[in-house]
C-alpha atoms as a PDB file:
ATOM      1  CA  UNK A   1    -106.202 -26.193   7.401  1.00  0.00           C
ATOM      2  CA  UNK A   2    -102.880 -25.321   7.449  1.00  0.00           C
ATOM      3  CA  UNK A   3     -99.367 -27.033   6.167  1.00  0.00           C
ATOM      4  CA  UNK A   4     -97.172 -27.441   9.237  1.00  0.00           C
ATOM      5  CA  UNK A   5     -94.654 -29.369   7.554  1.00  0.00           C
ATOM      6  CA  UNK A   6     -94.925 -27.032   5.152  1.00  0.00           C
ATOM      7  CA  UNK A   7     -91.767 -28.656   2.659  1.00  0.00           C
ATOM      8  CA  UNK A   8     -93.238 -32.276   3.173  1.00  0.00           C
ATOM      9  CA  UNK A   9     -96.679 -31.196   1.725  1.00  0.00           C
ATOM     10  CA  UNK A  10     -94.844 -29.382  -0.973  1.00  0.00           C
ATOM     11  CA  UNK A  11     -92.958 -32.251  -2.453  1.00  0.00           C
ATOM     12  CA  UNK A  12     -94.360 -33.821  -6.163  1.00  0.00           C
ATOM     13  CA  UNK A  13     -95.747 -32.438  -8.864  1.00  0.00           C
ATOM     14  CA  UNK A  14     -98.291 -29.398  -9.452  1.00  0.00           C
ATOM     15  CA  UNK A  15     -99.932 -28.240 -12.074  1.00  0.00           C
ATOM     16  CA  UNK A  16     -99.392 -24.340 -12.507  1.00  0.00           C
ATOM     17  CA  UNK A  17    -101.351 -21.969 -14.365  1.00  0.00           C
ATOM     18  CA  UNK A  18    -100.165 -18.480 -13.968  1.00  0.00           C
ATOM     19  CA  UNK A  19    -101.932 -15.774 -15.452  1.00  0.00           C
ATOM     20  CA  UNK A  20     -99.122 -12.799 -16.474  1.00  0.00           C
ATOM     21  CA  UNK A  21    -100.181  -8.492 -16.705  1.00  0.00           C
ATOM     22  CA  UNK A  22     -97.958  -6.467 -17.951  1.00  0.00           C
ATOM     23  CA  UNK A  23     -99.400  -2.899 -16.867  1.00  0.00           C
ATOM     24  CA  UNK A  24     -96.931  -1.220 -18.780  1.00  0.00           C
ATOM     25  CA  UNK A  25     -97.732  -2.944 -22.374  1.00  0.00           C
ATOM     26  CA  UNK A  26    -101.164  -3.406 -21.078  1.00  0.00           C
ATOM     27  CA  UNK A  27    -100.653  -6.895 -22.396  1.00  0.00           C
ATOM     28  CA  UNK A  28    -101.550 -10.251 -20.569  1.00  0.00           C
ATOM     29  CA  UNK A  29    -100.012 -13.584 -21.209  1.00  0.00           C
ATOM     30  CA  UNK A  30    -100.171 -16.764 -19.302  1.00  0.00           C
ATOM     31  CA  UNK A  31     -97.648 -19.651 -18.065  1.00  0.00           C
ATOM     32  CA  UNK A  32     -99.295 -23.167 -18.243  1.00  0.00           C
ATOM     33  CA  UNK A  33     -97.358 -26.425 -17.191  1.00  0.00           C
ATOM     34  CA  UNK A  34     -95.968 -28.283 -14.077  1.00  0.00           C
ATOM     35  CA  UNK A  35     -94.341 -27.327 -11.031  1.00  0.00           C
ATOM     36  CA  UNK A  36     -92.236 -30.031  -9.205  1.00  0.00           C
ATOM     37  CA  UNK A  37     -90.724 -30.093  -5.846  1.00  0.00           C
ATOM     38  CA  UNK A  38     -87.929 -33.043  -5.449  1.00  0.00           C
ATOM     39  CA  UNK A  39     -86.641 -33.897  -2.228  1.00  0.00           C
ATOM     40  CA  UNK A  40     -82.408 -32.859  -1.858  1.00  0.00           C
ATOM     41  CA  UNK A  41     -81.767 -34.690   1.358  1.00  0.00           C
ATOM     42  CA  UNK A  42     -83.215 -33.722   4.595  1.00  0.00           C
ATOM     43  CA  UNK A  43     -85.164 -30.534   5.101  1.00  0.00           C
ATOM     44  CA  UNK A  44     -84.310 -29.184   1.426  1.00  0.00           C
ATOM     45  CA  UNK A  45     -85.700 -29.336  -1.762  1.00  0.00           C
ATOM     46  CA  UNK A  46     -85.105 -28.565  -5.960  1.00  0.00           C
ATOM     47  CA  UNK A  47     -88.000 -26.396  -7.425  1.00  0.00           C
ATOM     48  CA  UNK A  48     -88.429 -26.431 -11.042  1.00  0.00           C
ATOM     49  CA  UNK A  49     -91.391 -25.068 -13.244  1.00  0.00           C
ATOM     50  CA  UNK A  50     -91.490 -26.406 -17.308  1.00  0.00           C
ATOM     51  CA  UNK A  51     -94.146 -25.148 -19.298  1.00  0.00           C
ATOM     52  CA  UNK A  52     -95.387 -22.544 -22.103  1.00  0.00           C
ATOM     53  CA  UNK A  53     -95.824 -18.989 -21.998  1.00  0.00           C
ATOM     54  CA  UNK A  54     -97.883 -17.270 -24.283  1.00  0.00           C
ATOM     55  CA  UNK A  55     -97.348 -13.168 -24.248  1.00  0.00           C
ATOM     56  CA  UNK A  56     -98.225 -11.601 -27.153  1.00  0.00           C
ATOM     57  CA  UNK A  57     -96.747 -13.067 -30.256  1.00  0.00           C
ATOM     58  CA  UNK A  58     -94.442 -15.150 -28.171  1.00  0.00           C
ATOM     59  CA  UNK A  59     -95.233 -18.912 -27.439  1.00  0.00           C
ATOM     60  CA  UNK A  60     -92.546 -21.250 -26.699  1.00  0.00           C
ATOM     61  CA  UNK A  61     -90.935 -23.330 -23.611  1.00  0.00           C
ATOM     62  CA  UNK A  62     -90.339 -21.934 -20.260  1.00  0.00           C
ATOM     63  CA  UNK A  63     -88.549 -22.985 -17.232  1.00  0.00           C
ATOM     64  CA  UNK A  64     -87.463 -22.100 -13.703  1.00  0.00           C
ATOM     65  CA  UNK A  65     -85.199 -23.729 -10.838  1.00  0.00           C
ATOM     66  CA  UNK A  66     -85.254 -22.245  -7.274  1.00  0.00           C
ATOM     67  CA  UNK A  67     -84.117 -24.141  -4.071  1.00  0.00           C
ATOM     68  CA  UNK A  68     -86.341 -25.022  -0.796  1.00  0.00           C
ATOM     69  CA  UNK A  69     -85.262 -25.395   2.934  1.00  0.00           C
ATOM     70  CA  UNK A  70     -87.233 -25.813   5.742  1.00  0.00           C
ATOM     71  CA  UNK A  71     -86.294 -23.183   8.033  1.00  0.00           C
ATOM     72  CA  UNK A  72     -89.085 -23.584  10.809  1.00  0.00           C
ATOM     73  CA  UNK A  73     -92.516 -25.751  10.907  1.00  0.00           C
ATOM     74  CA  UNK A  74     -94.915 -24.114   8.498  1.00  0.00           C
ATOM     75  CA  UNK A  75     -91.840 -22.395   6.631  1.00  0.00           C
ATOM     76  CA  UNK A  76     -89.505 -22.927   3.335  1.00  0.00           C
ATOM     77  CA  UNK A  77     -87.296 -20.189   2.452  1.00  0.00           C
ATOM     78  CA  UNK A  78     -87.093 -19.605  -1.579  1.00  0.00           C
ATOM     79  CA  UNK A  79     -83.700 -19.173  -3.082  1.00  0.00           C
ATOM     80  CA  UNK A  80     -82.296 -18.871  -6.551  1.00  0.00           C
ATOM     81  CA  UNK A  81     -79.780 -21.264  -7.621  1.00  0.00           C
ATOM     82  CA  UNK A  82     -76.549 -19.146  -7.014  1.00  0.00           C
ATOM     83  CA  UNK A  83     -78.119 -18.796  -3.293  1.00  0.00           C
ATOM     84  CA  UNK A  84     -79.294 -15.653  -3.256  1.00  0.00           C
ATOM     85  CA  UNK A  85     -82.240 -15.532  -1.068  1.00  0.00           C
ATOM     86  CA  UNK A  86     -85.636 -15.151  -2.842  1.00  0.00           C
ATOM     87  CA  UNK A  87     -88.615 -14.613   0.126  1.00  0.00           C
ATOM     88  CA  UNK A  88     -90.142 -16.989   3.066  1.00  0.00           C
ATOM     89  CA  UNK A  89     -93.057 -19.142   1.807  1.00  0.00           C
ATOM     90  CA  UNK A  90     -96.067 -20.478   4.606  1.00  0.00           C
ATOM     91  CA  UNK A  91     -99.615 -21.479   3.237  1.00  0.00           C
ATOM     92  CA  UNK A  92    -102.440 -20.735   5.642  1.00  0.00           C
ATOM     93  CA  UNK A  93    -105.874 -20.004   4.838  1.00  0.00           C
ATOM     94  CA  UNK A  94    -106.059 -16.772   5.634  1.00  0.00           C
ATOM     95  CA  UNK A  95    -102.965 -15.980   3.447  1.00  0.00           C
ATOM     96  CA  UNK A  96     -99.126 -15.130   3.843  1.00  0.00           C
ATOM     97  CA  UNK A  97     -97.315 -11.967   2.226  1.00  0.00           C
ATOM     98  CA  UNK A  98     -93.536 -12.039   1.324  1.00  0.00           C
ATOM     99  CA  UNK A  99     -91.670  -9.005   0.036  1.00  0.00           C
ATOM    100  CA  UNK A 100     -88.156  -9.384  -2.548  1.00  0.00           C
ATOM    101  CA  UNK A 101     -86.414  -6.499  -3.411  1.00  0.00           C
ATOM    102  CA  UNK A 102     -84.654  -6.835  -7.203  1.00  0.00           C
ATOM    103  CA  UNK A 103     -82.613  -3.693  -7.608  1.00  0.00           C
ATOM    104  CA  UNK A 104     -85.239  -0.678  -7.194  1.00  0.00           C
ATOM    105  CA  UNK A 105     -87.939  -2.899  -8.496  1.00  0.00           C
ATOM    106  CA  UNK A 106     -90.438  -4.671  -5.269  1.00  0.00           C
ATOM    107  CA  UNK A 107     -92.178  -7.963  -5.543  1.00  0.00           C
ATOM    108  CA  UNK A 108     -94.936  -8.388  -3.429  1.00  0.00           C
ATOM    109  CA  UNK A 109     -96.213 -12.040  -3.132  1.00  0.00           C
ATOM    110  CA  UNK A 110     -99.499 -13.117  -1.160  1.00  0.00           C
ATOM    111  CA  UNK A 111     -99.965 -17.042  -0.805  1.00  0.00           C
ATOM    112  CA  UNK A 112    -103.116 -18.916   0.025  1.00  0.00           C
ATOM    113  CA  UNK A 113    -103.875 -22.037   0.699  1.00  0.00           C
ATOM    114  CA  UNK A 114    -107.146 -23.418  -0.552  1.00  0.00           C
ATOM    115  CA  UNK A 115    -106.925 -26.890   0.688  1.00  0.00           C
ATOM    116  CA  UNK A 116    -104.965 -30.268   0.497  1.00  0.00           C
ATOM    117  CA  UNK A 117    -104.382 -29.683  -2.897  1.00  0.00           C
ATOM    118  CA  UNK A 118    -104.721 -26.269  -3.962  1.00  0.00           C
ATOM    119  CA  UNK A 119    -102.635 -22.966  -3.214  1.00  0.00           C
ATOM    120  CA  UNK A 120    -102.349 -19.572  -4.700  1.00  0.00           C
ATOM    121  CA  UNK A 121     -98.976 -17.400  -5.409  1.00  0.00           C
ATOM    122  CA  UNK A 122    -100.345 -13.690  -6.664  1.00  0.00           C
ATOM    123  CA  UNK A 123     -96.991 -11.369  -7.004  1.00  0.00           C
ATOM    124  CA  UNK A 124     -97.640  -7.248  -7.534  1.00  0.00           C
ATOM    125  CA  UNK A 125     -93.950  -5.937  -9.345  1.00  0.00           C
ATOM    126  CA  UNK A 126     -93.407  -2.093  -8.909  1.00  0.00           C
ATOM    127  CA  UNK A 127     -90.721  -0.133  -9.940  1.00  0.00           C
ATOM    128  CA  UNK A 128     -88.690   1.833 -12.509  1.00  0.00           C
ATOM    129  CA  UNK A 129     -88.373  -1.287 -14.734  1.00  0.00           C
ATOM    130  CA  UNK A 130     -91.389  -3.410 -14.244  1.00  0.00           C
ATOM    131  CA  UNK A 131     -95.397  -2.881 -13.296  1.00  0.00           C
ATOM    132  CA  UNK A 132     -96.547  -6.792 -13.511  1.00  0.00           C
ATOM    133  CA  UNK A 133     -98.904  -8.820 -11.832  1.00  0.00           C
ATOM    134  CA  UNK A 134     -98.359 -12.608 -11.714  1.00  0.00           C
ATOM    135  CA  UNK A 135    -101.328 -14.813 -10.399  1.00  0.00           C
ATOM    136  CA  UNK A 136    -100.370 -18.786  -9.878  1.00  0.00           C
ATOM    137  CA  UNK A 137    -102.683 -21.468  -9.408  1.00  0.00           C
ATOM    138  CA  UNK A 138    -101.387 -24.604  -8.037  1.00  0.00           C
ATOM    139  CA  UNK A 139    -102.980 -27.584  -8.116  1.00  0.00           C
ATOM    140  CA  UNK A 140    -101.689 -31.194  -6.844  1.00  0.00           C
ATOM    141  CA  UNK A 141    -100.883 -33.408  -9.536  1.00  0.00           C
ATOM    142  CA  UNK A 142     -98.822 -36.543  -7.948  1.00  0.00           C
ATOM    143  CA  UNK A 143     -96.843 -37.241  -4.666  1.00  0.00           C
ATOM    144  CA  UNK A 144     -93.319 -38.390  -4.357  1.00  0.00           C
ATOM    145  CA  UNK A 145     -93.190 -41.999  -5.103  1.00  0.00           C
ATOM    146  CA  UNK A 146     -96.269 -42.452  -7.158  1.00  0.00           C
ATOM    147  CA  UNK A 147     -97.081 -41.752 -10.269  1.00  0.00           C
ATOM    148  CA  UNK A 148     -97.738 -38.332 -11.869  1.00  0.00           C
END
């Protein structure tokens, strides 16, 4: 299976579990909550993730907001929400990898879909500043138009 329209079979809501390393603290945390994609007119699309994170003493509410545009069948470019570009997003079985530079640090991301309602986003973080590994399971919670 693949997703050829890929921004169509992103839209609604996902649950998200994200498991968080920190290879420099050689702590581990985790992110648990929802991740929606809302349609913004044709071919575009608001991302926002609302949950908790749990790393070490911490626990408390998180969020995130990214924008989504279909830029060919099977792809969405990522974006943050002053419109710097983020990294190109396709779901295939046999996975995707995307690469974002932040400053000297380098995010590696590998995406895989697992079916009709299941993808993974695992993201490696090297650099002066960071050593993380970020693995996101997403799992389909509701469609646009019905209920979550």
């Amino acid at each position: 299976m693949t997703a050829p329209d890929l921004l169509d079979f992103l839209l609604g809501s996902w649950a998200l579990d994200r498991r968080l390393v920190d290879g420099r603290l050689g702590a581990e945390g985790r992110f648990e909550g929802v991740a929606r994609f809302t349609p913004e007119g044709p071919g575009a699309a608001a991302y926002r993730e609302e949950g908790t994170v749990r790393f070490l003493d911490h626990v408390g509410a998180a969020h995130r907001d990214l924008r989504c545009t279909a830029v060919a069948e099977g792809s969405v470019a990522f974006s943050f929400p002053d419109g710097r570009a983020f990294h190109l997003l396709e779901l295939r079985p046999e996975g995707y990898e995307a690469e974002h530079r932040c400053g000297e640090d380098r995010y590696l991301g590998r995406f895989l879909l697992l079916d009709e309602g299941e993808w993974r986003a695992t993201w490696r973080v090297e650099g002066p500043r960071k050593s993380l590994l970020l693995e996101g399971a997403y799992r389909r919670v509701g469609r646009p138009g019905a209920p979550d």
